[in-house]
N, C-alpha and C. Protein backbone atom coordinates (compact mmCIF):
# COMPACT_ATOMS: atom_id res chain seq x y z
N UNK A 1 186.26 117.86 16.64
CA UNK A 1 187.64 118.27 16.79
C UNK A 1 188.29 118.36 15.42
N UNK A 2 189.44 119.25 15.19
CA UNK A 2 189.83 119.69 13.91
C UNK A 2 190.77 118.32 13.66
N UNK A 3 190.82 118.09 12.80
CA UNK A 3 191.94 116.52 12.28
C UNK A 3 193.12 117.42 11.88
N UNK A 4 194.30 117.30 11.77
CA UNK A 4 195.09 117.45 11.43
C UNK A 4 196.09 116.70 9.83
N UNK A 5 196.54 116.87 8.79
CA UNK A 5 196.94 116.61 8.01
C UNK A 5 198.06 116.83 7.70
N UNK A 6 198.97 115.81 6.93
CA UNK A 6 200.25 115.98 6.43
C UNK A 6 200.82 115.97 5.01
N UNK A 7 201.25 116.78 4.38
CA UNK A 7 201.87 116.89 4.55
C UNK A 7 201.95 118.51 4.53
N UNK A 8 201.16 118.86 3.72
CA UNK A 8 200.95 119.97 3.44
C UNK A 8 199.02 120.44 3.95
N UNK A 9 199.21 122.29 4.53
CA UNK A 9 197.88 122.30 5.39
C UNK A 9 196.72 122.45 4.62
N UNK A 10 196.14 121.92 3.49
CA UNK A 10 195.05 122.59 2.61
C UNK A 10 194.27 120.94 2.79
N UNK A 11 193.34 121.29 3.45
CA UNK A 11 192.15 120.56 3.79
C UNK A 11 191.74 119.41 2.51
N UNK A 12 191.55 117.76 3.20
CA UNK A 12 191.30 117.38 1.59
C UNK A 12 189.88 117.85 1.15
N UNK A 13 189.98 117.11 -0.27
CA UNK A 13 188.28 117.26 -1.05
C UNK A 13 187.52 116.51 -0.43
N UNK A 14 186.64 117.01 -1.31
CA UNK A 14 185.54 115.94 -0.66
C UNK A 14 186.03 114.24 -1.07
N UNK A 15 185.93 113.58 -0.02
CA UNK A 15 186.12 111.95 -0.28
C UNK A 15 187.47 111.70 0.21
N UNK A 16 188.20 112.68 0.84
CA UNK A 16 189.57 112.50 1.39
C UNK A 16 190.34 112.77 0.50
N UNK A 17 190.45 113.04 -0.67
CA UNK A 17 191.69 112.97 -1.46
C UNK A 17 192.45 114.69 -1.84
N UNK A 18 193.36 114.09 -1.83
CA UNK A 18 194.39 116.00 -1.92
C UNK A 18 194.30 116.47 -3.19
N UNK A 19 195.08 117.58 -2.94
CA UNK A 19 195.44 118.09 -4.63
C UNK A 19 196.34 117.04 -5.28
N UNK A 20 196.27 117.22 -6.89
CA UNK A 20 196.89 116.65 -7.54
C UNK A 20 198.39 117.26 -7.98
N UNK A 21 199.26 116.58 -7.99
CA UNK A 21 199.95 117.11 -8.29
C UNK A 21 201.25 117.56 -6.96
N UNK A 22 200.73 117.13 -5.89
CA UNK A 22 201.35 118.29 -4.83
C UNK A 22 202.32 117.61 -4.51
N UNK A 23 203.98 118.15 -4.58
CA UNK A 23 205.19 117.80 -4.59
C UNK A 23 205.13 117.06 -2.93
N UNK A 24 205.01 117.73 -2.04
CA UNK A 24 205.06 117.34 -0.25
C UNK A 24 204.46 115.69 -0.69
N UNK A 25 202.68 115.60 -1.35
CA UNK A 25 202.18 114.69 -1.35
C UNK A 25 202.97 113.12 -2.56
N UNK A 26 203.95 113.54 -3.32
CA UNK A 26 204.22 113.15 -3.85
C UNK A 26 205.57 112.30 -3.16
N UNK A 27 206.37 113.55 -2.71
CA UNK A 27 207.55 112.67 -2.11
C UNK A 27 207.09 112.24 -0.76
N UNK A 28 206.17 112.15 -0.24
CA UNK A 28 205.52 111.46 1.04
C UNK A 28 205.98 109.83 0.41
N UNK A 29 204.32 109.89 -0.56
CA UNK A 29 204.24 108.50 -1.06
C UNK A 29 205.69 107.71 -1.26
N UNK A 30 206.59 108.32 -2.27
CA UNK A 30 207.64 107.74 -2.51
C UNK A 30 208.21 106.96 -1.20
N UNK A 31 208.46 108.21 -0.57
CA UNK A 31 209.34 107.66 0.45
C UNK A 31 208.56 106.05 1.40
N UNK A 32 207.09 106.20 1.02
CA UNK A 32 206.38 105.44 2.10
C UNK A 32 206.54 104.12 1.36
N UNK A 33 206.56 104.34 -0.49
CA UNK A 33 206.64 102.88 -0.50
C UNK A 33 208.02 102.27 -0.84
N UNK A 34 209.02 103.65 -1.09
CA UNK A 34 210.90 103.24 -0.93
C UNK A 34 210.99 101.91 -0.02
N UNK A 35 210.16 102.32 1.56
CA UNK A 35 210.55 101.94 2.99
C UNK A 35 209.49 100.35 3.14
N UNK A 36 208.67 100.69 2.42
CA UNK A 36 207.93 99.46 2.31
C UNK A 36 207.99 98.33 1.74
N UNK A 37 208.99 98.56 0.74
CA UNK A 37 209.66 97.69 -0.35
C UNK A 37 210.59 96.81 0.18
N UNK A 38 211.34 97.95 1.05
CA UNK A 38 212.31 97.54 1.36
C UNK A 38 212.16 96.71 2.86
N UNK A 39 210.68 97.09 3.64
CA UNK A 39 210.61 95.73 4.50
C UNK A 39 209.85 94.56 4.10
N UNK A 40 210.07 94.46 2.34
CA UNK A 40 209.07 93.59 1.68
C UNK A 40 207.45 93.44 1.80
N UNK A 41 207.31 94.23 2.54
CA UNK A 41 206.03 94.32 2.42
C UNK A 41 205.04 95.28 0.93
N UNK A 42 203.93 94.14 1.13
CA UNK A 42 203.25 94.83 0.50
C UNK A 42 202.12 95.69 0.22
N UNK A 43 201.07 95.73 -0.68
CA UNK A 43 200.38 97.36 -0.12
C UNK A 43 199.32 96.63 0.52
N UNK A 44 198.64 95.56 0.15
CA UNK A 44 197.91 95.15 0.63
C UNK A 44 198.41 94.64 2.33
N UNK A 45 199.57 94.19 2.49
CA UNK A 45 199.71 93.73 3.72
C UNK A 45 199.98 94.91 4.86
N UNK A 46 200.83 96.57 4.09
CA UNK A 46 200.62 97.62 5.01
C UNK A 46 199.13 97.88 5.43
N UNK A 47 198.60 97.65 4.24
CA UNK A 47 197.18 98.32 4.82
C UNK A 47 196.15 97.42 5.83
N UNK A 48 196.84 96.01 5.46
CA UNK A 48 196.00 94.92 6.26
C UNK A 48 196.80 95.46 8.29
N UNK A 49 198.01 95.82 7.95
CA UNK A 49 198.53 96.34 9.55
C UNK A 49 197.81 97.59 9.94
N UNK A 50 197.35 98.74 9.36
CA UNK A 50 196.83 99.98 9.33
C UNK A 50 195.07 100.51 9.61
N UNK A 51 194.94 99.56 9.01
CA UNK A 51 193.24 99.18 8.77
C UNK A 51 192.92 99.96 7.58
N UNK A 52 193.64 99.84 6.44
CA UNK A 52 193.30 100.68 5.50
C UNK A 52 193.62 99.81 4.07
N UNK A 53 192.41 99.64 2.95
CA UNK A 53 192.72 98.71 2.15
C UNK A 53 194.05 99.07 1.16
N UNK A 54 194.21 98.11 0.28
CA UNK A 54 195.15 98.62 -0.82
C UNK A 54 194.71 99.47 -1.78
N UNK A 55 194.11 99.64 -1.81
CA UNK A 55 193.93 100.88 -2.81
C UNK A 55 194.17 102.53 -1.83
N UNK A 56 193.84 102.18 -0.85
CA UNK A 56 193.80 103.46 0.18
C UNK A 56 195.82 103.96 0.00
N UNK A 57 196.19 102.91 0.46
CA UNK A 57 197.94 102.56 0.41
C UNK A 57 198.42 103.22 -1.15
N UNK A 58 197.77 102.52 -2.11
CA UNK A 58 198.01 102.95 -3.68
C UNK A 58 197.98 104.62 -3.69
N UNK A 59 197.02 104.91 -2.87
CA UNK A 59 196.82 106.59 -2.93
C UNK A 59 197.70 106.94 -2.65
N UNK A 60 198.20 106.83 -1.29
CA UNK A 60 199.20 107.27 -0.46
C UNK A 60 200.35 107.79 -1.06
N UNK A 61 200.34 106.53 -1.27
CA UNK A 61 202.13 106.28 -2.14
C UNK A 61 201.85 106.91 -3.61
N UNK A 62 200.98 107.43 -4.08
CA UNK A 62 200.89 107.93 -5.64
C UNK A 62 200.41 109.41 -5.38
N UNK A 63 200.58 109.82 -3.76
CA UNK A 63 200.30 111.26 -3.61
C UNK A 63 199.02 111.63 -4.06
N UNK A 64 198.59 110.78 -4.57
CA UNK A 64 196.87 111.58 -4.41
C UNK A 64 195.68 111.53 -3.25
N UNK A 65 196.28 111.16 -1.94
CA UNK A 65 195.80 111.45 -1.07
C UNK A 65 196.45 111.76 0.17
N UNK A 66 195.72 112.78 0.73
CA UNK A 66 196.27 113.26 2.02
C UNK A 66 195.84 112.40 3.25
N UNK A 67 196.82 112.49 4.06
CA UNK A 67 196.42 111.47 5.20
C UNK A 67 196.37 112.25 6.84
N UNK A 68 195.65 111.58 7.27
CA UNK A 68 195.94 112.35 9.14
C UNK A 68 197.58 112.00 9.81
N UNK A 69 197.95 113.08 10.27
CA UNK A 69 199.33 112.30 10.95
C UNK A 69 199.26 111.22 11.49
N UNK A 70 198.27 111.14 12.58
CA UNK A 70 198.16 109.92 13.01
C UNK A 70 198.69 108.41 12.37
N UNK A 71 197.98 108.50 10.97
CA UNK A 71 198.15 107.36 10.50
C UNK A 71 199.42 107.56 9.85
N UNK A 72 200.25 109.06 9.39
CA UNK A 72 201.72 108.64 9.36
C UNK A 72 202.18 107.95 10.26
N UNK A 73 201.97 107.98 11.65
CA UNK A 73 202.83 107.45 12.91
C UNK A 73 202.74 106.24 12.26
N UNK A 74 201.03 105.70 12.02
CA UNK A 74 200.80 104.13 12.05
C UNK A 74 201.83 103.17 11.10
N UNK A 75 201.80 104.07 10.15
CA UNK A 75 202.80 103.46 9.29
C UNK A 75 204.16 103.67 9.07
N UNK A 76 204.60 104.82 9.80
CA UNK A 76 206.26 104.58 10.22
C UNK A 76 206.63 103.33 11.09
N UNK A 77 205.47 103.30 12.29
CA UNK A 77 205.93 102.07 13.23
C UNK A 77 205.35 100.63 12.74
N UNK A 78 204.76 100.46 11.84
CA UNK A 78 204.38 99.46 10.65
C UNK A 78 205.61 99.12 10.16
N UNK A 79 206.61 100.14 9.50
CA UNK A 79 207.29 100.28 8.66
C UNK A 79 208.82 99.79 9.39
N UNK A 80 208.76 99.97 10.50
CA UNK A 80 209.69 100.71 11.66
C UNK A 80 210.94 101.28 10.99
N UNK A 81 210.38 102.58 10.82
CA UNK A 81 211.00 103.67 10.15
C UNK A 81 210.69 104.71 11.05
N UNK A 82 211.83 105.57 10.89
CA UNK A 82 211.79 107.28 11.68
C UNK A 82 210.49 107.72 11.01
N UNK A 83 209.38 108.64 11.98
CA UNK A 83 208.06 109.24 11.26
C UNK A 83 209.34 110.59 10.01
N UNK A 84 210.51 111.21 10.09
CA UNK A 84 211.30 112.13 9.55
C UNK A 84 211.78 111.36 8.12
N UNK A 85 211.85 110.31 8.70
CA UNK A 85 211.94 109.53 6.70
C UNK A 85 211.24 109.16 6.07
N UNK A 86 210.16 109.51 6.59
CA UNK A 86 208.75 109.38 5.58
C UNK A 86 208.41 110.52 5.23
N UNK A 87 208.41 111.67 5.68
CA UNK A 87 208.09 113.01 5.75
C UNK A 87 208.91 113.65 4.36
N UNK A 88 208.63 114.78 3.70
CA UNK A 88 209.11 115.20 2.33
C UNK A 88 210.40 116.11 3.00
N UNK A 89 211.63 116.26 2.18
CA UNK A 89 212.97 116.42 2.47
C UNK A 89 212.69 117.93 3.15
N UNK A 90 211.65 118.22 2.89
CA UNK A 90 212.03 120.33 3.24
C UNK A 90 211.71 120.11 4.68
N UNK A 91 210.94 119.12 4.67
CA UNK A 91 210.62 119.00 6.29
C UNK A 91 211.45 118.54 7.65
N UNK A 92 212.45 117.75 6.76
CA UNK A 92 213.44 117.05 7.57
C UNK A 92 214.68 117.55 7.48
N UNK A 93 214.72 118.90 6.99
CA UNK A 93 215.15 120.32 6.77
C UNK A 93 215.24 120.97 8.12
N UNK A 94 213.88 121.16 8.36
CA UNK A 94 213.42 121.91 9.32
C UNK A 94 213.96 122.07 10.70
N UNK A 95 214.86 120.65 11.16
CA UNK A 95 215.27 120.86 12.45
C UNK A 95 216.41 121.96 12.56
N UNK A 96 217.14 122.63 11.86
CA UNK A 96 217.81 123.79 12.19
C UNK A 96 217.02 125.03 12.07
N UNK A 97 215.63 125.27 11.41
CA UNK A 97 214.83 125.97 11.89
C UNK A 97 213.78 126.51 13.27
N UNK A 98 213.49 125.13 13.54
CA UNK A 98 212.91 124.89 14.58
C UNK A 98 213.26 123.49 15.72
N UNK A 99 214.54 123.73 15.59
CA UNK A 99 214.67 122.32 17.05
C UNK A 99 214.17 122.46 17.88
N UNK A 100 212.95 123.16 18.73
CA UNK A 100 212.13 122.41 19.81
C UNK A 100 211.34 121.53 19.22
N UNK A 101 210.39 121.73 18.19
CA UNK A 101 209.36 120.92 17.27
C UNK A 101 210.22 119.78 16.79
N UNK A 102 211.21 119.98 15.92
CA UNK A 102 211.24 118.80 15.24
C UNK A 102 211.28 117.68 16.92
N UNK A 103 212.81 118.26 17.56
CA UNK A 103 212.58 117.52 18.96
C UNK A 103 211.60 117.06 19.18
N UNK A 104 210.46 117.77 19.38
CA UNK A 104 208.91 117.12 19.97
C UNK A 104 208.56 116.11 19.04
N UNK A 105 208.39 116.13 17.80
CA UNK A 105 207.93 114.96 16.99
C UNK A 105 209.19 113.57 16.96
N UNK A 106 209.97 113.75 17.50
CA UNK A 106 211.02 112.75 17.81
C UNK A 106 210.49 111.83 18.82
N UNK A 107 209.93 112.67 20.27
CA UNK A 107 209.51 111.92 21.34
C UNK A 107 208.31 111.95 21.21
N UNK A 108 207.65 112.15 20.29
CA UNK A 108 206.21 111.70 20.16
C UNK A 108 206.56 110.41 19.53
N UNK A 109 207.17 110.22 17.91
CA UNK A 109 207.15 108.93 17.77
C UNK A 109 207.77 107.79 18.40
N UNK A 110 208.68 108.02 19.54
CA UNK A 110 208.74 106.85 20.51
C UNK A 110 207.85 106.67 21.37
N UNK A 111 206.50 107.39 21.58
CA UNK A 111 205.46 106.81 22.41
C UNK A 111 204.63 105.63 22.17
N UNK A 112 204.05 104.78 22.42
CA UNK A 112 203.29 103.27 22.19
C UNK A 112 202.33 104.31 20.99
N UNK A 113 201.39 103.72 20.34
CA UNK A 113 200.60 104.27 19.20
C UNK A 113 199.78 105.15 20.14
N UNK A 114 198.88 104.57 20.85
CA UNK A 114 197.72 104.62 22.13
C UNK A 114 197.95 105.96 22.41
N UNK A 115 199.20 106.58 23.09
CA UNK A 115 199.77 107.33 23.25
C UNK A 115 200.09 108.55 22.39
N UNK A 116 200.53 108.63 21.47
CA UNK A 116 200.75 108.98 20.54
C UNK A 116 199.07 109.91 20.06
N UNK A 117 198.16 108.71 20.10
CA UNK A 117 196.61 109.46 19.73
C UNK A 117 196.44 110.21 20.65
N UNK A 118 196.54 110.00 21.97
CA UNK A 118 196.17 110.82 23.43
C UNK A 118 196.62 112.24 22.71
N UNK A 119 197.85 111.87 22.79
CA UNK A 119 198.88 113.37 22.94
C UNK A 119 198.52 114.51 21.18
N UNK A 120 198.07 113.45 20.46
CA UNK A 120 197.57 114.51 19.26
C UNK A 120 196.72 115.20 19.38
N UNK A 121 195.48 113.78 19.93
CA UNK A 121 194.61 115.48 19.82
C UNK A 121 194.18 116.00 20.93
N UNK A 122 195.24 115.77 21.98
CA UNK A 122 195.46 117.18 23.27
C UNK A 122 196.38 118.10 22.44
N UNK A 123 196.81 118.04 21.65
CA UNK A 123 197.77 119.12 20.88
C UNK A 123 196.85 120.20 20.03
N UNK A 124 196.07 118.80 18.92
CA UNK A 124 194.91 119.73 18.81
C UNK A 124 194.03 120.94 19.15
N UNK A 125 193.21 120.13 20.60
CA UNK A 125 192.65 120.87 20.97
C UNK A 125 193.37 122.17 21.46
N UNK A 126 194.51 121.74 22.19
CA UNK A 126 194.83 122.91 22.58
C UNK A 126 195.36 124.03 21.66
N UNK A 127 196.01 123.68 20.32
CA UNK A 127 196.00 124.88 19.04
C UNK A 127 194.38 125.68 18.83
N UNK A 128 193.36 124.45 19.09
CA UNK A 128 192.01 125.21 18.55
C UNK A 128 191.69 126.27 19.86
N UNK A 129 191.94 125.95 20.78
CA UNK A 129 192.04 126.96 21.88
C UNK A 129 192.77 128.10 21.83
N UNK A 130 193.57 128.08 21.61
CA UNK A 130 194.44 129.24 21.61
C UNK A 130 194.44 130.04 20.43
N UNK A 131 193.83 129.23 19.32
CA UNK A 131 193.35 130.46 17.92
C UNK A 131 191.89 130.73 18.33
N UNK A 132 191.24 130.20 19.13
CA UNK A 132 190.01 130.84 19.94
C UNK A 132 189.89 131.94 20.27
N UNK A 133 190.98 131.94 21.47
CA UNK A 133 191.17 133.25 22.39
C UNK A 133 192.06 134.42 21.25
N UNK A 134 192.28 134.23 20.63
CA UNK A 134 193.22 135.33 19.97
C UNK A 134 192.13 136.29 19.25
């Protein structure tokens, strides 16, 4: 099944890690460890909630790696932060572009996590379906 990525759509490198440099990936991080700071936590202890070590976290937050949404959810509700204030500003932009979507990612992140995985990658699949048939 295709994984999905945030922040921006360009597939990572090999070993997981993004482009360098990439503004989306940059103000991700910020914002992830603004919010992390500020629930005193630290990188090692987000990642000990996440299943992901500190150095994985160090990436994050220093934009040199891209992550699956999924694990944005994990760490907004880690964080308990809106998944939209972690997300880079053009994106949280977007709801006067597209208010059904942003809507939808609103009531996705109030679903339990569990949930949340169900419903991704039935979303998934069903995008890979429908660029199938086209």
């Amino acid at each position: 099944m295709k994984t999905t990525y945030l922040p921006n759509h360009e597939r990572p490198t090999k070993g997981g890690s993004g482009p360098k440099d990439a503004p989306d990936l940059i103000e991700l991080g910020q914002n992830i460890q603004r919010w992390r700071e500020r629930g005193g936590m630290t990188q090692e202890e987000l990642g000990m909630e996440i299943g992901a070590d500190k150095g994985k976290i160090s990436r994050y937050e220093s934009g040199q790696m891209v992550m699956k949404v999924d694990r944005l959810f994990q760490i907004a509700e880690v964080l308990r932060v809106p998944v939209d204030e972690l997300c880079p500003k053009w994106l949280r932009m977007q709801e006067w572009m597209v208010p059904r979507v942003y809507q939808l990612v609103k009531m996705i992140q109030e679903l339990p996590m569990d949930k949340q995985d169900i419903f991704l990658c039935a979303a998934e699949a069903m995008v890979i379906g429908f660029r199938s048939a086209e």
